[in-house]
N, C-alpha and C. Protein backbone atom coordinates (compact mmCIF):
# COMPACT_ATOMS: atom_id res chain seq x y z
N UNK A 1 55.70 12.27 -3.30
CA UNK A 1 56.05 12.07 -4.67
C UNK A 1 56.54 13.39 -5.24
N UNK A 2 57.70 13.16 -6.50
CA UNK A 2 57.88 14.89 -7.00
C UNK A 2 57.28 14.78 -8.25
N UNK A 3 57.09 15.61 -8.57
CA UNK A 3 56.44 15.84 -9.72
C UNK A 3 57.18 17.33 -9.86
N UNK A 4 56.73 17.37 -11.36
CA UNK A 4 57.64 18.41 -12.63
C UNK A 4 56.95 19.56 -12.99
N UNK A 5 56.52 20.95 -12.55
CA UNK A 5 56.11 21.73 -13.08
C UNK A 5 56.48 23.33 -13.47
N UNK A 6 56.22 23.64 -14.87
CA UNK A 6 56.55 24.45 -15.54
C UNK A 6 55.49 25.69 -14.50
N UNK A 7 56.60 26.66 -14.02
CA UNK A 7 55.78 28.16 -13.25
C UNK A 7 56.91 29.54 -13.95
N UNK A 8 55.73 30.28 -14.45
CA UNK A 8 56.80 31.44 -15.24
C UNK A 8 57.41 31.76 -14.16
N UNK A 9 58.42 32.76 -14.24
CA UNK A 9 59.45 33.45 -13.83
C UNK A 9 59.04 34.61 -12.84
N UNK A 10 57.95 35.19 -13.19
CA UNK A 10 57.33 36.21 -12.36
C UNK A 10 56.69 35.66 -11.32
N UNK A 11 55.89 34.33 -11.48
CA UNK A 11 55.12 33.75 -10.39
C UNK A 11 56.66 32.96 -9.05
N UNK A 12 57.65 32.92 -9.98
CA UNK A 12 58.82 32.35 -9.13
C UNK A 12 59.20 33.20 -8.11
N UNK A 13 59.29 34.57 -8.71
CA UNK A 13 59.74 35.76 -8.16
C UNK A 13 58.88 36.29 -6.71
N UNK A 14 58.15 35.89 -7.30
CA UNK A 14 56.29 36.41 -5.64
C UNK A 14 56.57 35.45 -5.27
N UNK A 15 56.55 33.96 -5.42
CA UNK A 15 56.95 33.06 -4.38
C UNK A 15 58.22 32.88 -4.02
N UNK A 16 59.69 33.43 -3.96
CA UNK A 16 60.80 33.54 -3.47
C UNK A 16 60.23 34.71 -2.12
N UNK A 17 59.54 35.65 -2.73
CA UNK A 17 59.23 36.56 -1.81
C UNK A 17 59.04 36.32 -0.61
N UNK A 18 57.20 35.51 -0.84
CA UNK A 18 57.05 34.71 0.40
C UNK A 18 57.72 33.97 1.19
N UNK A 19 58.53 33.33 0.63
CA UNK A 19 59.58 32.41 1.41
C UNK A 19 60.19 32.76 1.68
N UNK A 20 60.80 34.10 1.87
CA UNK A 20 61.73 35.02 2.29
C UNK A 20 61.05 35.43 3.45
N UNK A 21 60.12 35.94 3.33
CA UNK A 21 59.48 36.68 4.64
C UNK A 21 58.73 35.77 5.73
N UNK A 22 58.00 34.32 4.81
CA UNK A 22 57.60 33.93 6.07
C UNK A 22 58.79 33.02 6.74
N UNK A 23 59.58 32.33 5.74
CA UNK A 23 61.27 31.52 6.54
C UNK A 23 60.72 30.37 6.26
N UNK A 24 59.80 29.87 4.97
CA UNK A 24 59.56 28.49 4.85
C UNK A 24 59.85 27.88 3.39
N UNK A 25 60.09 26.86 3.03
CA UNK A 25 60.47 26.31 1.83
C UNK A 25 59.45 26.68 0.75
N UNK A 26 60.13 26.71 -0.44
CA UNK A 26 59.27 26.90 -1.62
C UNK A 26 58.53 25.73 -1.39
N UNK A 27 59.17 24.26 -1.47
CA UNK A 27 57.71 23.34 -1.52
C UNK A 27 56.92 22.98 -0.83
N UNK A 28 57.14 23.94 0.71
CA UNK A 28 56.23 23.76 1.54
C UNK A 28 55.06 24.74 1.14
N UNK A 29 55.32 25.75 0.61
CA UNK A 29 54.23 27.15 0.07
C UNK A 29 53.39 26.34 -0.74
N UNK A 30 54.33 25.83 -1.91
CA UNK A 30 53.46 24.93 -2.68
C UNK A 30 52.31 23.90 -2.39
N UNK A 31 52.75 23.19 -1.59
CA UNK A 31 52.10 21.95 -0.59
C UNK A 31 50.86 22.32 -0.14
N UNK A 32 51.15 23.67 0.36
CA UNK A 32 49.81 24.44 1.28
C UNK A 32 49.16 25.11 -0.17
N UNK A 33 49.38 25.59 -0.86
CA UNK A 33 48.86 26.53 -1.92
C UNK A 33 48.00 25.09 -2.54
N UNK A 34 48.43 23.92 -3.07
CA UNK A 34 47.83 23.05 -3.35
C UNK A 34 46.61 22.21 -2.47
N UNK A 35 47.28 22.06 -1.19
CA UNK A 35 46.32 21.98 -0.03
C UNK A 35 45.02 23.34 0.09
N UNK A 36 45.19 24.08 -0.04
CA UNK A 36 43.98 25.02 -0.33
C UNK A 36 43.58 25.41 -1.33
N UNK A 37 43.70 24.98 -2.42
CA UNK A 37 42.67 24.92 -3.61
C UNK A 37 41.68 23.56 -3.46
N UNK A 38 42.75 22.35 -2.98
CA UNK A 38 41.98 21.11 -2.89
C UNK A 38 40.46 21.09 -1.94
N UNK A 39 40.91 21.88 -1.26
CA UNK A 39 39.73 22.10 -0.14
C UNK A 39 38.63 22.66 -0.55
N UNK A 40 38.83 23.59 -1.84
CA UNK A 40 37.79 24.10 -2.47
C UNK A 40 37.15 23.83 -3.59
N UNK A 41 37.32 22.37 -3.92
CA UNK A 41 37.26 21.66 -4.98
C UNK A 41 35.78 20.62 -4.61
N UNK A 42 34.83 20.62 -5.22
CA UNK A 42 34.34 19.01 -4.53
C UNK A 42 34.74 17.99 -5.28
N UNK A 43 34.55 16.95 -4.61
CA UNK A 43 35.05 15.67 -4.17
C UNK A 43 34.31 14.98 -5.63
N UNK A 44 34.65 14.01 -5.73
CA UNK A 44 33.81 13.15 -6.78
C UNK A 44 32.95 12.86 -6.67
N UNK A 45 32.73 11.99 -5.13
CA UNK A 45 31.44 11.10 -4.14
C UNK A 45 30.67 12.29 -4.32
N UNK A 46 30.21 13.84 -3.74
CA UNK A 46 29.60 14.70 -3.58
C UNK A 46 28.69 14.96 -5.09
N UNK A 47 29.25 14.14 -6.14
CA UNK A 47 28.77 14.64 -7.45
C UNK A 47 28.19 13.12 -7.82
N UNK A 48 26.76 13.40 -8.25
CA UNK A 48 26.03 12.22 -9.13
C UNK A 48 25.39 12.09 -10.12
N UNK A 49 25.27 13.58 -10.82
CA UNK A 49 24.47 13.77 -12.17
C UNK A 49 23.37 13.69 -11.76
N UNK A 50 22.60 13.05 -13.27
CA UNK A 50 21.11 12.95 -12.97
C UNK A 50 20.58 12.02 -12.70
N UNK A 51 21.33 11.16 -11.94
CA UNK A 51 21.17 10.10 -10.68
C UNK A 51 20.82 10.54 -9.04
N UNK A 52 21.52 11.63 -8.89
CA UNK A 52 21.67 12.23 -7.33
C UNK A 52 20.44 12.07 -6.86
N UNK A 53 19.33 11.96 -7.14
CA UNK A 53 18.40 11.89 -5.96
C UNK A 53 17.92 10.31 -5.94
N UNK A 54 18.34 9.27 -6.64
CA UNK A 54 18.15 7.67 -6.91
C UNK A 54 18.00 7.30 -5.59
N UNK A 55 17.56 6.73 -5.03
CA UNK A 55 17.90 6.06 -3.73
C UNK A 55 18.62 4.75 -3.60
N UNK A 56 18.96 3.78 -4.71
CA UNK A 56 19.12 2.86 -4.68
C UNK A 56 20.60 2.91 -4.95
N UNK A 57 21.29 4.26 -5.84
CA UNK A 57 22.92 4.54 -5.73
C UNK A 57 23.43 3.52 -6.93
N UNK A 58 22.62 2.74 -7.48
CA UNK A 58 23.42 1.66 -7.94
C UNK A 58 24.86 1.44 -8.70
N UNK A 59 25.74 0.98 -8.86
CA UNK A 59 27.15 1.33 -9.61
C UNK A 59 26.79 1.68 -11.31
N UNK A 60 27.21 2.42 -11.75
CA UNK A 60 27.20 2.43 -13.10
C UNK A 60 27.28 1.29 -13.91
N UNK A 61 29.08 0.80 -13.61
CA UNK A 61 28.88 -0.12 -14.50
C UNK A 61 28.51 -1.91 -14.21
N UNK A 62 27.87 -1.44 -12.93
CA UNK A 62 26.63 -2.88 -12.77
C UNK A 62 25.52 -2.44 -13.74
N UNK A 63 25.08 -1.56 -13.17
CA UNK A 63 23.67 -0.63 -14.15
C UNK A 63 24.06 -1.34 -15.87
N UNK A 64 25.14 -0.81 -16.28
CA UNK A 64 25.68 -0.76 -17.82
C UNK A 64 25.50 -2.43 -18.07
N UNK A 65 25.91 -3.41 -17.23
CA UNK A 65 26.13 -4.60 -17.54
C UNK A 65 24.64 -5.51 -17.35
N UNK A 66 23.67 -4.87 -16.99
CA UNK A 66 22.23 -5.34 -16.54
C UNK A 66 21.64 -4.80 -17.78
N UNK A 67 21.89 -3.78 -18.44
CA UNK A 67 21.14 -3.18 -19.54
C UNK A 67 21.62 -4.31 -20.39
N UNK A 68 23.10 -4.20 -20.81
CA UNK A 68 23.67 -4.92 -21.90
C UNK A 68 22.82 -6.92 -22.29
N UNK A 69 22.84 -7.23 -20.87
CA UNK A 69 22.41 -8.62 -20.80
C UNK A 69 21.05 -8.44 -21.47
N UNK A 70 19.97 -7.42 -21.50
CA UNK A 70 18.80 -7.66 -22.12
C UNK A 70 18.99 -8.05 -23.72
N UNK A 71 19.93 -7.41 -24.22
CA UNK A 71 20.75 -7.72 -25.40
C UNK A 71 20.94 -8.67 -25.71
């Protein structure tokens, strides 16, 4: 997919660089530069609030719709 992003002029300039010296496309630098932040990101699944130690995992909005029915 492409997508549209605004990068100042100086950050253009260091990445022409690179792509000069290593002989690879700007949107391949990009690709990988994005590919390694992602890697250092966690995941959603890895995150549960103050649920994480529940054993039972249940979905939220089952949870939300079991409360509501006492209603």
């Amino acid at each position: 997919m492409r997508i549209l992003v605004d990068i100042p002029n100086r950050t253009l300039e260091s990445l022409a660089e690179i792509c000069a010296r290593e002989g690879v496309a700007r949107a391949e630098i990009i690709r990988q530069a994005i590919a390694l932040y992602l890697k250092d990101q966690p995941l959603q699944e890895d995150v549960f609030g103050i649920w994480k130690s529940r054993q039972d995992k249940v979905d939220g909005l089952v949870y939300e719709r079991n409360l509501r029915e006492e209603w």
